[in-house]
Protein backbone atom coordinates (compact mmCIF):
# COMPACT_ATOMS: atom_id res chain seq x y z
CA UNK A 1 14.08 11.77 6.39
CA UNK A 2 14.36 7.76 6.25
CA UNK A 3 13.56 5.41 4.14
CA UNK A 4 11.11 2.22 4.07
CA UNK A 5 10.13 -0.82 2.31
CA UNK A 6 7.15 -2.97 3.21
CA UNK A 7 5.18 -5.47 1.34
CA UNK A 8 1.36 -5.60 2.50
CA UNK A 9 -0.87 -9.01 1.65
CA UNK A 10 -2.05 -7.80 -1.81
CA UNK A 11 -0.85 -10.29 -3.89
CA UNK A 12 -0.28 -10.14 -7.81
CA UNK A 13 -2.97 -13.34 -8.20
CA UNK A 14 -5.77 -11.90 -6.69
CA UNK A 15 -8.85 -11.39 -8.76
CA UNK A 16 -9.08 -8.40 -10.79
CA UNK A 17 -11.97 -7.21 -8.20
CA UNK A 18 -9.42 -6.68 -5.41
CA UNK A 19 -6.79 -4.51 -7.83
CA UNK A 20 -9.75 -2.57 -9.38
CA UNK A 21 -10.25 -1.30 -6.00
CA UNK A 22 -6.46 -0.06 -5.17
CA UNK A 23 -7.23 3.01 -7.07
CA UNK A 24 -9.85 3.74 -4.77
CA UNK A 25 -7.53 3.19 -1.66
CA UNK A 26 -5.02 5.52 -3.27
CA UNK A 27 -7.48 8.34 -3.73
CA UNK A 28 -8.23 8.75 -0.22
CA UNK A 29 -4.50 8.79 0.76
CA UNK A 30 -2.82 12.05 2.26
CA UNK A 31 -0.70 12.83 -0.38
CA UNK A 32 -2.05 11.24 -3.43
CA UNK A 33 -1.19 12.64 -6.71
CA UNK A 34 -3.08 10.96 -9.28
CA UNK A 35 -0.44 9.09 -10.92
CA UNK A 36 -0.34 5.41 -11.76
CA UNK A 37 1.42 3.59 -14.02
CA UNK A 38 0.97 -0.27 -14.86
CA UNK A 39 0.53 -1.38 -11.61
CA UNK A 40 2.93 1.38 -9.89
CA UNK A 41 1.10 4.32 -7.51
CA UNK A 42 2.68 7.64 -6.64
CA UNK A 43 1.94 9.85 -3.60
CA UNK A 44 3.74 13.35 -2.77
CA UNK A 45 6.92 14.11 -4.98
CA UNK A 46 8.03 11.63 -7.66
CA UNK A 47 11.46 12.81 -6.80
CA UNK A 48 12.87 9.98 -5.04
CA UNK A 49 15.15 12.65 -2.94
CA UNK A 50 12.06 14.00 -1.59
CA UNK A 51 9.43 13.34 0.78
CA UNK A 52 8.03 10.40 -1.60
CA UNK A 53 6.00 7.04 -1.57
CA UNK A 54 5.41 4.68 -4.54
CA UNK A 55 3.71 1.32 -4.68
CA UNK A 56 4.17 -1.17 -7.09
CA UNK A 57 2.22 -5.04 -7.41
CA UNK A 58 5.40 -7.47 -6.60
CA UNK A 59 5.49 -11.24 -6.11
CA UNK A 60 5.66 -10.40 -2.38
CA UNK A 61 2.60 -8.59 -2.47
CA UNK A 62 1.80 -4.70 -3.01
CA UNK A 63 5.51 -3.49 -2.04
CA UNK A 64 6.14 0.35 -1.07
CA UNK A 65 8.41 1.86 -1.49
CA UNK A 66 8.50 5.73 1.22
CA UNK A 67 11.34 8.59 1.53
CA UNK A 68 10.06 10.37 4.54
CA UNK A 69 9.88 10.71 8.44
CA UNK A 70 9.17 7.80 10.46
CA UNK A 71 6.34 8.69 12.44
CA UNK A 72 4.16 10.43 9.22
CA UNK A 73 5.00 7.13 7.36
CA UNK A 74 4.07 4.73 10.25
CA UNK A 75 0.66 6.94 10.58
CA UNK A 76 0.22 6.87 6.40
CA UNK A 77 0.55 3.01 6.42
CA UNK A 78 -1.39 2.75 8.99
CA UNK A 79 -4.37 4.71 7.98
CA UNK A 80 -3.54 2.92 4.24
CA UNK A 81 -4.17 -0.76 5.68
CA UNK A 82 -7.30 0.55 6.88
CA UNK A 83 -8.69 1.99 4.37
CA UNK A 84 -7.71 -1.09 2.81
CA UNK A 85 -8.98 -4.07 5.05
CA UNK A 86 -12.77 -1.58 4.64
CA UNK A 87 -12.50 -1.52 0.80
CA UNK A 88 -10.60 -4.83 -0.03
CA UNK A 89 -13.32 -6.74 2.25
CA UNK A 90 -10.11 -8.75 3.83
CA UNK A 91 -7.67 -7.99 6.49
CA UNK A 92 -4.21 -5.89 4.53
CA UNK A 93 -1.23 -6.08 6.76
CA UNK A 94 2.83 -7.17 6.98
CA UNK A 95 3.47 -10.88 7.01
CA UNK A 96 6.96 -9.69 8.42
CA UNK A 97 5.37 -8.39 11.21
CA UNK A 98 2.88 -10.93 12.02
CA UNK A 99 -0.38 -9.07 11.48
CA UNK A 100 -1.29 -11.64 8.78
CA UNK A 101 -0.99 -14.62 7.61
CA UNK A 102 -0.40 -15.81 3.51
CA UNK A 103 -3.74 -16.82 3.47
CA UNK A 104 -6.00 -13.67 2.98
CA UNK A 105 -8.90 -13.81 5.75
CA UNK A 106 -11.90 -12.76 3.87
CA UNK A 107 -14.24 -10.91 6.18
CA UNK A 108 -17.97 -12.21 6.08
């Protein structure tokens, strides 16, 4: 197993509209287990040694945090900005990677 950290363009200051929804998002993740603290999410194992992913809301957006293979986690983050861009109404993806910018493109 490897590990991962990306930060997606869901940043702490957006309305309290957009981070109602996260639970949502979370919910129809592979792997979710219903736990959520203050702004942190949990999927799989808690146990950090384990095949885990947390989230937590960060200055540089929604950072996660994943302990698993590569190509499950590239599919789960995948399929998570997805779900996301459809709920969140804008497009969710790494600034680091060019898929957006700092602005968030609000779809019409």
């Amino acid at each position: 197993m490897e590990t991962f950290n990306v930060n997606l363009n869901i940043w702490q200051n957006l309305p309290d509209t957009v981070w109602d929804k996260i639970p949502l998002i979370c919910a129809r993740m592979d792997g979710w287990n219903g736990k959520e603290s203050k702004a942190a999410y949990y999927w799989y194992d808690e146990d950090m040694s384990k095949k885990h992913i947390s989230a937590s809301a960060e200055p540089s957006g929604l950072h996660f945090f994943a302990h698993m293979e590569q190509e499950e986690w590239e599919r789960w983050l995948a399929d998570f900005k997805s779900i996301a861009t459809e709920i969140l109404g804008f497009k969710v993806g790494e600034i680091e990677n060019g898929e957006v910018d700092y602005d968030v493109e609000w779809s019409e």
